[in-house]
N, C-alpha and C. Protein backbone atom coordinates (compact mmCIF):
# COMPACT_ATOMS: atom_id res chain seq x y z
N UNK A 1 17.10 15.39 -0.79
CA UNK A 1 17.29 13.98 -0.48
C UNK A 1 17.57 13.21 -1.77
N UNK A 2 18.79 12.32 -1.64
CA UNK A 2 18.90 11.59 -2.92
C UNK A 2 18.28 9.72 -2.42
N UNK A 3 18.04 9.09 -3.33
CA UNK A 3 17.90 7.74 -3.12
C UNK A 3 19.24 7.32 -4.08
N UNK A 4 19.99 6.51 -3.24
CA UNK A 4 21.09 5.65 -3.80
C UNK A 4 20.76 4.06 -4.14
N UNK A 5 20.99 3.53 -5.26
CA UNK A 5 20.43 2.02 -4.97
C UNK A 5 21.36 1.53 -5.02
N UNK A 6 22.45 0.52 -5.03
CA UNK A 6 23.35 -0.34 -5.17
C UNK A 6 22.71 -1.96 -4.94
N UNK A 7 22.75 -2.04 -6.36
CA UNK A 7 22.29 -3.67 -7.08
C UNK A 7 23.67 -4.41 -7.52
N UNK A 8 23.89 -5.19 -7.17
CA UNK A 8 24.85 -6.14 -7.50
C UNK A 8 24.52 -6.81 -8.78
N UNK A 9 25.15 -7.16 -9.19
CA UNK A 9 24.61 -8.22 -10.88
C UNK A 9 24.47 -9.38 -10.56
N UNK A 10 23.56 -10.05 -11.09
CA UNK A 10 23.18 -11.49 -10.47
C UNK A 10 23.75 -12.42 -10.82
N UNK A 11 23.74 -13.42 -11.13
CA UNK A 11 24.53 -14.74 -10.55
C UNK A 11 25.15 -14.77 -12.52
N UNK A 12 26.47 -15.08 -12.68
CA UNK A 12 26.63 -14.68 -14.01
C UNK A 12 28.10 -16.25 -13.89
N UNK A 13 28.42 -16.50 -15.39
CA UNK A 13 28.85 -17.80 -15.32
C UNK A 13 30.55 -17.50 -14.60
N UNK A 14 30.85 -18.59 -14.53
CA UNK A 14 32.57 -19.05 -14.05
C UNK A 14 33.41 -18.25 -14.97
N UNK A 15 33.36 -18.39 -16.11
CA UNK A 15 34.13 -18.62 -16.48
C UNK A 15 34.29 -18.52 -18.07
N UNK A 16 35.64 -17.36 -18.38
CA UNK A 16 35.17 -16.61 -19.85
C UNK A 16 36.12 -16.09 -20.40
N UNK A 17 36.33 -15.46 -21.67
CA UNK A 17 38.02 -14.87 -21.96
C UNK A 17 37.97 -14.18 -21.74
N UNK A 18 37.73 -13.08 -20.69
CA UNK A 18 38.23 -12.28 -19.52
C UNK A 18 36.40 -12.14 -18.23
N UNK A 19 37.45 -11.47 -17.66
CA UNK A 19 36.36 -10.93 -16.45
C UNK A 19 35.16 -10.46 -16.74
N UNK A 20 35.54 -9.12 -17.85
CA UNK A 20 34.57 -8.04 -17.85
C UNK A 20 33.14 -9.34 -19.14
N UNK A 21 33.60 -10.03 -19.55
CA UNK A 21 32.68 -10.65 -21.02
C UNK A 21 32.14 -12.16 -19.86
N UNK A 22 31.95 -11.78 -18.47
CA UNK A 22 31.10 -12.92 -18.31
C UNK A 22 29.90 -12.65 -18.30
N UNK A 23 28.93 -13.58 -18.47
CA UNK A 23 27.59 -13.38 -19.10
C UNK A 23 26.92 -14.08 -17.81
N UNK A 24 25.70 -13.13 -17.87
CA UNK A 24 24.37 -14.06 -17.20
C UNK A 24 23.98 -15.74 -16.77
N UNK A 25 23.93 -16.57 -16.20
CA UNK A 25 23.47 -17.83 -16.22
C UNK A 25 21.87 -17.52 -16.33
N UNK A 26 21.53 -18.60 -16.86
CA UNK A 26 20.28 -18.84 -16.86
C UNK A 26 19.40 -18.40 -15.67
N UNK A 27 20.07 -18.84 -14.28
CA UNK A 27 19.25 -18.25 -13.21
C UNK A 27 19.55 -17.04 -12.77
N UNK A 28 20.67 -16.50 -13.64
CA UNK A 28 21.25 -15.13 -13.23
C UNK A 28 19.69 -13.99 -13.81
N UNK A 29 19.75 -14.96 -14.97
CA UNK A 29 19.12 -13.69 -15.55
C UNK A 29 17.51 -13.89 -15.39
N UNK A 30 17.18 -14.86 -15.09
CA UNK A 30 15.86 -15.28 -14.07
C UNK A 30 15.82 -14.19 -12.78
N UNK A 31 17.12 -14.22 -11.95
CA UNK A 31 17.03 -13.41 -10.61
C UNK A 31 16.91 -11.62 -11.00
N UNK A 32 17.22 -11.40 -12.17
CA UNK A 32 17.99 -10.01 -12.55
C UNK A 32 16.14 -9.62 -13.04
N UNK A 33 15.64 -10.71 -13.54
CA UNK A 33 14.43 -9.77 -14.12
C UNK A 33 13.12 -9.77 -12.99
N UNK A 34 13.36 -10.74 -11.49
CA UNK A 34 12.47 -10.82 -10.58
C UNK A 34 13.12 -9.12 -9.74
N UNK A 35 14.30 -9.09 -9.83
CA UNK A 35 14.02 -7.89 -9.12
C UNK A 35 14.05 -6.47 -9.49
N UNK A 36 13.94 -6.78 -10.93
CA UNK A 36 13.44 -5.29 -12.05
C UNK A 36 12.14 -5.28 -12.00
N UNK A 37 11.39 -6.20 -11.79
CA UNK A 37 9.97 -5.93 -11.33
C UNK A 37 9.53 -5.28 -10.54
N UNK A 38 10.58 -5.56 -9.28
CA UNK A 38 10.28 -5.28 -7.99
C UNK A 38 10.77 -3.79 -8.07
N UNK A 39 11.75 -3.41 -8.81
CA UNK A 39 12.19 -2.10 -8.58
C UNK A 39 11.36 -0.89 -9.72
N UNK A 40 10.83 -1.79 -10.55
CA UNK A 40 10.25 -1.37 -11.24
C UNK A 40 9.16 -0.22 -10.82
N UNK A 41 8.04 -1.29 -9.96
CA UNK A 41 7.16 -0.64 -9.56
C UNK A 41 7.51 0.36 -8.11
N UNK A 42 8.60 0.61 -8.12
CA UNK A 42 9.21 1.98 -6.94
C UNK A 42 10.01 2.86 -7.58
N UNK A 43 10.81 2.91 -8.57
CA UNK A 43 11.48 3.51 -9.23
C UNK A 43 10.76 4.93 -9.49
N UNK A 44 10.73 6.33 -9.20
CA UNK A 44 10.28 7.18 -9.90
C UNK A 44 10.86 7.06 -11.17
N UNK A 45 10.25 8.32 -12.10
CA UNK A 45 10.47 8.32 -13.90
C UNK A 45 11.95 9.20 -13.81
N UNK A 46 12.58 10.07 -12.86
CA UNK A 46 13.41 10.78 -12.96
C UNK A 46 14.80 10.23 -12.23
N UNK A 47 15.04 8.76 -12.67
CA UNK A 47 15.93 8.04 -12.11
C UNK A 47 17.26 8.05 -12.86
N UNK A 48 18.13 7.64 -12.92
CA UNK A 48 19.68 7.22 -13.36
C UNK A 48 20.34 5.89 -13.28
N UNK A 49 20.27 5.23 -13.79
CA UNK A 49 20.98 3.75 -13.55
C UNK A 49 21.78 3.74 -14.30
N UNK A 50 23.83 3.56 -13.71
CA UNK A 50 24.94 3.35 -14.43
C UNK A 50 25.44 2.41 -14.07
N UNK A 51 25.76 1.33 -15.14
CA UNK A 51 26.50 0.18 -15.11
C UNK A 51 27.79 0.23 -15.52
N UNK A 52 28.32 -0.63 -14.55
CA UNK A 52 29.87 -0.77 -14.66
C UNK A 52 29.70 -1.54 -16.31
N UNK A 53 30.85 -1.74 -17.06
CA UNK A 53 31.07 -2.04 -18.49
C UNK A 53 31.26 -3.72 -18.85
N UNK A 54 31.10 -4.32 -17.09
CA UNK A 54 31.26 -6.02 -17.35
C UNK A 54 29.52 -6.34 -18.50
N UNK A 55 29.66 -7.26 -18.71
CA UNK A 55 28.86 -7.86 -19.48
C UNK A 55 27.30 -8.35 -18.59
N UNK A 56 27.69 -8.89 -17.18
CA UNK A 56 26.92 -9.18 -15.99
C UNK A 56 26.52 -8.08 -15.33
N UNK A 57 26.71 -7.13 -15.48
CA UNK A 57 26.11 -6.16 -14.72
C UNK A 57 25.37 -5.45 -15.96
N UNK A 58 25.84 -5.27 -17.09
CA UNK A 58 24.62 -4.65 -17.96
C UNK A 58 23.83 -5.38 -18.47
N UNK A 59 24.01 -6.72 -18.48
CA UNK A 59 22.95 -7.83 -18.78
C UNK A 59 21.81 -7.08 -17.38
N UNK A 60 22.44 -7.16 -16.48
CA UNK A 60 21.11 -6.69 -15.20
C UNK A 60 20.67 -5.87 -15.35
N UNK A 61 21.40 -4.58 -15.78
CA UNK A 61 20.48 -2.95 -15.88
C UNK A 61 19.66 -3.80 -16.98
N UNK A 62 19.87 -4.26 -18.19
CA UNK A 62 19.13 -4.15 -19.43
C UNK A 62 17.94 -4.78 -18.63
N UNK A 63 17.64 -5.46 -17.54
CA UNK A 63 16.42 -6.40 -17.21
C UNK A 63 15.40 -5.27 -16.88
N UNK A 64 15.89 -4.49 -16.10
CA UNK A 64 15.33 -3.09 -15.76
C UNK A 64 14.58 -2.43 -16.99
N UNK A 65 15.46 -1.57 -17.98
CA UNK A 65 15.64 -0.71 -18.69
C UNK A 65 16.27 -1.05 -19.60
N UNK A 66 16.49 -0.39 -21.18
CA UNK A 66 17.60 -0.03 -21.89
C UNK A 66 18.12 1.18 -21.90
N UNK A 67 17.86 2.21 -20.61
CA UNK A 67 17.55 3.54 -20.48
C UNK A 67 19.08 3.71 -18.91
N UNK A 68 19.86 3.14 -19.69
CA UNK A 68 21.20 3.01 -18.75
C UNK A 68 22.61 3.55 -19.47
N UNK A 69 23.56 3.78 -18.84
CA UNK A 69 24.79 4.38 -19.32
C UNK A 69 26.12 3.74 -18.41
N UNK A 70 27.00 3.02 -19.14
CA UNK A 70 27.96 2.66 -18.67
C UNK A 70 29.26 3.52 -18.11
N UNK A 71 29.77 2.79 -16.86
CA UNK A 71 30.95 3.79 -16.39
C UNK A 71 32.19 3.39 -16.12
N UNK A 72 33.56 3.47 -16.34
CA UNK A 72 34.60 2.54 -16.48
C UNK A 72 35.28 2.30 -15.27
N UNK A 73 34.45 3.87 -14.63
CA UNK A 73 34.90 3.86 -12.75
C UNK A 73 34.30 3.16 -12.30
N UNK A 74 33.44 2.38 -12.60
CA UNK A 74 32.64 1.00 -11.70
C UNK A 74 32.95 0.19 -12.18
N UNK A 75 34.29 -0.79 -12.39
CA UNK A 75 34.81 -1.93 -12.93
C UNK A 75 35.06 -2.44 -11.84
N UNK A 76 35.32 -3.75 -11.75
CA UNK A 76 35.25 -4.53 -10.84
C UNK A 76 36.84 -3.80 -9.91
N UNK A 77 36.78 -4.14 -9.20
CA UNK A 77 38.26 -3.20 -8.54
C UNK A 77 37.95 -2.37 -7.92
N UNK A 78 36.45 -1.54 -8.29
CA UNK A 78 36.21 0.42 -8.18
C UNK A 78 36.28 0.23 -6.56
N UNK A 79 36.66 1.72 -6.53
CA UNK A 79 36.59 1.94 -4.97
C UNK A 79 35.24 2.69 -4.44
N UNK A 80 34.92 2.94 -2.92
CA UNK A 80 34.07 3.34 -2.64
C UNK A 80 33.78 4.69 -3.37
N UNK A 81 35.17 5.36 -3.37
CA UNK A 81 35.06 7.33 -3.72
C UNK A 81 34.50 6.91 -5.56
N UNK A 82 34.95 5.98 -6.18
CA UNK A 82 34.28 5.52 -7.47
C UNK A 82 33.04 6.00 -7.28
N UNK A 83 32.33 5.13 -6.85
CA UNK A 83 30.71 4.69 -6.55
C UNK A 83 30.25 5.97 -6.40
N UNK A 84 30.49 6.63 -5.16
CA UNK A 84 30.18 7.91 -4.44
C UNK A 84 30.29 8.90 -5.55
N UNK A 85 31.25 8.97 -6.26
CA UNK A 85 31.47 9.99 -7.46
C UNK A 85 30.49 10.22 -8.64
N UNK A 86 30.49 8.86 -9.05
CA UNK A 86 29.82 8.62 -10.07
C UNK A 86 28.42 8.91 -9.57
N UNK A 87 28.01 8.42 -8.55
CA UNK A 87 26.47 8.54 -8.27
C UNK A 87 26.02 9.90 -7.78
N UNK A 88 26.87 11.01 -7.54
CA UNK A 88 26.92 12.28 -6.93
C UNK A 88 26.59 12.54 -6.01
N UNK A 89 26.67 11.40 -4.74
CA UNK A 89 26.29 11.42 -3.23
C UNK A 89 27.01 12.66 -2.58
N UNK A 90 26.49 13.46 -1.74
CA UNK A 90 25.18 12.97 -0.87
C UNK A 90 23.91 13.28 -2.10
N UNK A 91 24.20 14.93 -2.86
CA UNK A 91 23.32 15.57 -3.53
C UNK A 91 22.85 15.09 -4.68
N UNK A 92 23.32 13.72 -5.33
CA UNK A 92 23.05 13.23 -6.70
C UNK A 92 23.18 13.97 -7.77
N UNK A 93 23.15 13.03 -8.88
CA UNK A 93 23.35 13.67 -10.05
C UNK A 93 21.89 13.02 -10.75
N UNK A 94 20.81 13.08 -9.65
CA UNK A 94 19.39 12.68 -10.26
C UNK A 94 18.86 12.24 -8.70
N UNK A 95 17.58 12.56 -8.69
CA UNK A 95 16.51 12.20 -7.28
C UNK A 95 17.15 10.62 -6.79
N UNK A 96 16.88 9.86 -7.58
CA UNK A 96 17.02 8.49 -7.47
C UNK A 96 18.46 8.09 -8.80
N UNK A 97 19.56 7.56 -7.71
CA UNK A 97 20.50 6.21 -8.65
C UNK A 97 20.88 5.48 -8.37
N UNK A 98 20.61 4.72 -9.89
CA UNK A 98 20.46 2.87 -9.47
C UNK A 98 22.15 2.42 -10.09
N UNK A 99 22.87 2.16 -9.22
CA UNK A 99 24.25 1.47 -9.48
C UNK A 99 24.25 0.30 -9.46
N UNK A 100 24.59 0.09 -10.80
CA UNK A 100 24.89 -1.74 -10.57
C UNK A 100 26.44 -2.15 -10.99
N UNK A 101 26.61 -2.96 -9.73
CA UNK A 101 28.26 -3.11 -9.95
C UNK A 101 29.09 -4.32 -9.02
N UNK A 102 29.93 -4.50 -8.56
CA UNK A 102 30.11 -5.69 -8.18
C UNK A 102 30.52 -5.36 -6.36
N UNK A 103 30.66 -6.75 -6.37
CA UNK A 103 31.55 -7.18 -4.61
C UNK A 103 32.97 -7.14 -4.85
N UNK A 104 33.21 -6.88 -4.43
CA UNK A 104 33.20 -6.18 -2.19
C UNK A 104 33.50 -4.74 -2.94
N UNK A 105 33.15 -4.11 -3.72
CA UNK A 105 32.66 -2.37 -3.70
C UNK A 105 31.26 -2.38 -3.43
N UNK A 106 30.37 -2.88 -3.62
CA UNK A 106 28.99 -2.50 -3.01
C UNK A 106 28.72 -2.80 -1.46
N UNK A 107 29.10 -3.78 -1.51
CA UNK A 107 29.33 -3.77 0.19
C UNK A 107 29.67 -2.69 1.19
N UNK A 108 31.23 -2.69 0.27
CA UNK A 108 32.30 -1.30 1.31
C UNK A 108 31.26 0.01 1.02
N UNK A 109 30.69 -0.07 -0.30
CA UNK A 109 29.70 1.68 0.00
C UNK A 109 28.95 1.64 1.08
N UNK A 110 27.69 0.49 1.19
CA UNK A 110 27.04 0.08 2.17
C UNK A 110 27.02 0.60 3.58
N UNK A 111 28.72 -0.41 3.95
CA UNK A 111 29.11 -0.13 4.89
C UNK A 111 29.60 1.27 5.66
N UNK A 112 30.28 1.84 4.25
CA UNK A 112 30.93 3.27 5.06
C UNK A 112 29.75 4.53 5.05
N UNK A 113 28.78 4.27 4.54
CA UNK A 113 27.60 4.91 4.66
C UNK A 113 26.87 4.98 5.56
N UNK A 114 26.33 3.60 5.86
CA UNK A 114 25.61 3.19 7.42
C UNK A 114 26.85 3.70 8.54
N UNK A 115 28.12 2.76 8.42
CA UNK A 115 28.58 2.95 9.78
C UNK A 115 29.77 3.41 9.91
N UNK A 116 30.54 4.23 8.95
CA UNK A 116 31.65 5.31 8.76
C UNK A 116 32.70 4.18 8.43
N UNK A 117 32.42 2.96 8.00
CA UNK A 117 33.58 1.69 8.40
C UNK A 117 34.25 1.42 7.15
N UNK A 118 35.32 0.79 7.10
CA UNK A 118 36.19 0.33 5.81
C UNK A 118 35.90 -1.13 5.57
N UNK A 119 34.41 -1.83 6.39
CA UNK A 119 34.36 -3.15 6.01
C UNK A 119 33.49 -3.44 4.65
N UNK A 120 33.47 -4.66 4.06
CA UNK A 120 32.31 -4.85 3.15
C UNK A 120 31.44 -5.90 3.27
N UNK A 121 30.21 -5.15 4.11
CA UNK A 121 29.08 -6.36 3.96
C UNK A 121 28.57 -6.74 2.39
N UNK A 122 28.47 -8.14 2.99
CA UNK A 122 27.83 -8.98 1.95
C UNK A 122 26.52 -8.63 1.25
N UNK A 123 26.66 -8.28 -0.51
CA UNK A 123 25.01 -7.90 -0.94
C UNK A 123 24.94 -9.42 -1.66
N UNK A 124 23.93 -10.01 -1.57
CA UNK A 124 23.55 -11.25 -2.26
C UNK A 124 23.51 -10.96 -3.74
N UNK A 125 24.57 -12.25 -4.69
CA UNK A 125 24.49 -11.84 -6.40
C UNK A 125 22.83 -11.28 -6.52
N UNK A 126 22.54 -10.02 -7.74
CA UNK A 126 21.33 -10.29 -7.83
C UNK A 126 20.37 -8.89 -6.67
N UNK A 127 21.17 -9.00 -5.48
CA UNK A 127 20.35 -8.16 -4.20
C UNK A 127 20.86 -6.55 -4.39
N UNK A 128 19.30 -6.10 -3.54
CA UNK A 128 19.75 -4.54 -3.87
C UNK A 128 19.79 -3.96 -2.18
N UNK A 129 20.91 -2.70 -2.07
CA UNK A 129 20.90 -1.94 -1.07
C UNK A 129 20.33 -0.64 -1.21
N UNK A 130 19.58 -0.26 -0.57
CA UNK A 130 18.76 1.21 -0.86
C UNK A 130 18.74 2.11 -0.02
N UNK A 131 19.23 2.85 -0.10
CA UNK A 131 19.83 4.02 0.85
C UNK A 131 19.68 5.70 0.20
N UNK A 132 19.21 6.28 1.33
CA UNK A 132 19.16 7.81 0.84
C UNK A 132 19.96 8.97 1.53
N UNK A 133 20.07 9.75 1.48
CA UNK A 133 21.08 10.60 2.10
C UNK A 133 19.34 11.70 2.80
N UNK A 134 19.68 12.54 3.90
CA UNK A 134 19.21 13.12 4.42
C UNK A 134 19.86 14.45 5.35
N UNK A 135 19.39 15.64 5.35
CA UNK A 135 20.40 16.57 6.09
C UNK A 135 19.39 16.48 7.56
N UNK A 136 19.93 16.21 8.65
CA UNK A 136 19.53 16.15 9.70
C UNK A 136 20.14 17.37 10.99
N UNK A 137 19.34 18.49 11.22
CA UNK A 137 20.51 18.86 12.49
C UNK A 137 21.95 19.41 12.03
N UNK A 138 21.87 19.93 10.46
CA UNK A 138 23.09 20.48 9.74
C UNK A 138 24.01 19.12 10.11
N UNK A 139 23.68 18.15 10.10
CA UNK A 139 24.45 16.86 9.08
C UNK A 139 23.67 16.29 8.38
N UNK A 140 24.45 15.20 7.34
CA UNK A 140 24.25 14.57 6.72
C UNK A 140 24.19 13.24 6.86
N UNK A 141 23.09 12.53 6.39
CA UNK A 141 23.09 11.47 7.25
C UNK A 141 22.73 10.18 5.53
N UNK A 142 22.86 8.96 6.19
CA UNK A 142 22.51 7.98 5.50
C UNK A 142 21.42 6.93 5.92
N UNK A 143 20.09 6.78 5.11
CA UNK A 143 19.09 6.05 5.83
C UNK A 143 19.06 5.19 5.21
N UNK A 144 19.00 3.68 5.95
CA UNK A 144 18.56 2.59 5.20
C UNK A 144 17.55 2.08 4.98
N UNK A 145 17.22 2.39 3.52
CA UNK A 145 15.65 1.91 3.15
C UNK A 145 15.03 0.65 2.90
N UNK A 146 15.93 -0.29 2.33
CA UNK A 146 15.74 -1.65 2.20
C UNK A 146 17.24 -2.03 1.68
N UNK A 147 17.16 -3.71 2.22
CA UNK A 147 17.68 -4.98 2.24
C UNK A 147 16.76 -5.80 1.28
N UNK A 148 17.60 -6.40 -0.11
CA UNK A 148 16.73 -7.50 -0.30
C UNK A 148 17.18 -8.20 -1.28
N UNK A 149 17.21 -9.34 -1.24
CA UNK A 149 17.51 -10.12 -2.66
C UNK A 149 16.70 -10.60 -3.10
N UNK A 150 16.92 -11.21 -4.69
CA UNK A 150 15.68 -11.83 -6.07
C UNK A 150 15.05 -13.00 -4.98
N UNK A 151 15.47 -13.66 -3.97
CA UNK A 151 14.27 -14.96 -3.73
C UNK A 151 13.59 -14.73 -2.45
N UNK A 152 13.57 -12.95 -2.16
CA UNK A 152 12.79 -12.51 -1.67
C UNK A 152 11.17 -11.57 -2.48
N UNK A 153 11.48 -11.40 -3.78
CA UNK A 153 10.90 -10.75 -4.29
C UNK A 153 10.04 -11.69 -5.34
């Protein structure tokens, strides 16, 4: 069984000389360290967290950890088979990984996981999706473990 996490980066400014160099807001990085707490205390020690290379999404792993590694296949754009790759679903490339990366790719993983679909639900800036893979009945299945964003935690 793997645990997949997909964390979105939290609330990060307008506006910057490019995409990838936008930075944290003040409440971004308020929301980013309420729910490194929260993941904190569930996280086993034999985890993986890879951040895409924007500035807002490793501002978030760093709230966590400094115990993260950036990936160029999770840039804003990445596709689902990105995500899936990088994180080594179903079997992982570690018990537990924590992806942090942007919308509408965390969504579309979400989605085609739970419900085989090409849509992308909404993860709140900041919110994490937690999902594990399971072999059931010689398939493979996807369980959803939690829903939640920072002004729940």
């Amino acid at each position: 069984m793997m645990n997949l996490i997909l964390w979105r980066h939290a609330e990060a400014e307008e506006d910057a000389t490019c995409d990838l160099a936008r930075q944290l807001t003040g409440r971004g990085r308020k929301d980013a360290q309420a729910m490194a707490k929260w993941l904190r205390s569930r996280l086993e020690s034999n985890h993986v967290i890879i951040a895409s290379p924007a500035a807002r999404t490793v501002q978030t792993a760093e709230s966590l950890t400094d115990q993260y590694r950036t990936d160029y296949s999770l840039s804003p754009g990445a596709t689902v088979d990105d995500v899936l790759t990088a994180a080594g679903w179903p079997d992982g490339i570690a018990p537990t990984v924590v992806i942090v990366g942007h919308q509408p790719t965390l969504g579309s993983v979400a989605a085609h996981l739970i419900t085989g679909s090409a849509d992308s639900w909404s993860v709140k800036k900041g919110g994490i999706v937690w999902l594990a893979s399971r072999a059931r009945d010689g398939d493979r299945q996807a369980i959803l473990r939690a829903v939640i964003s920072p002004d729940l935690v």
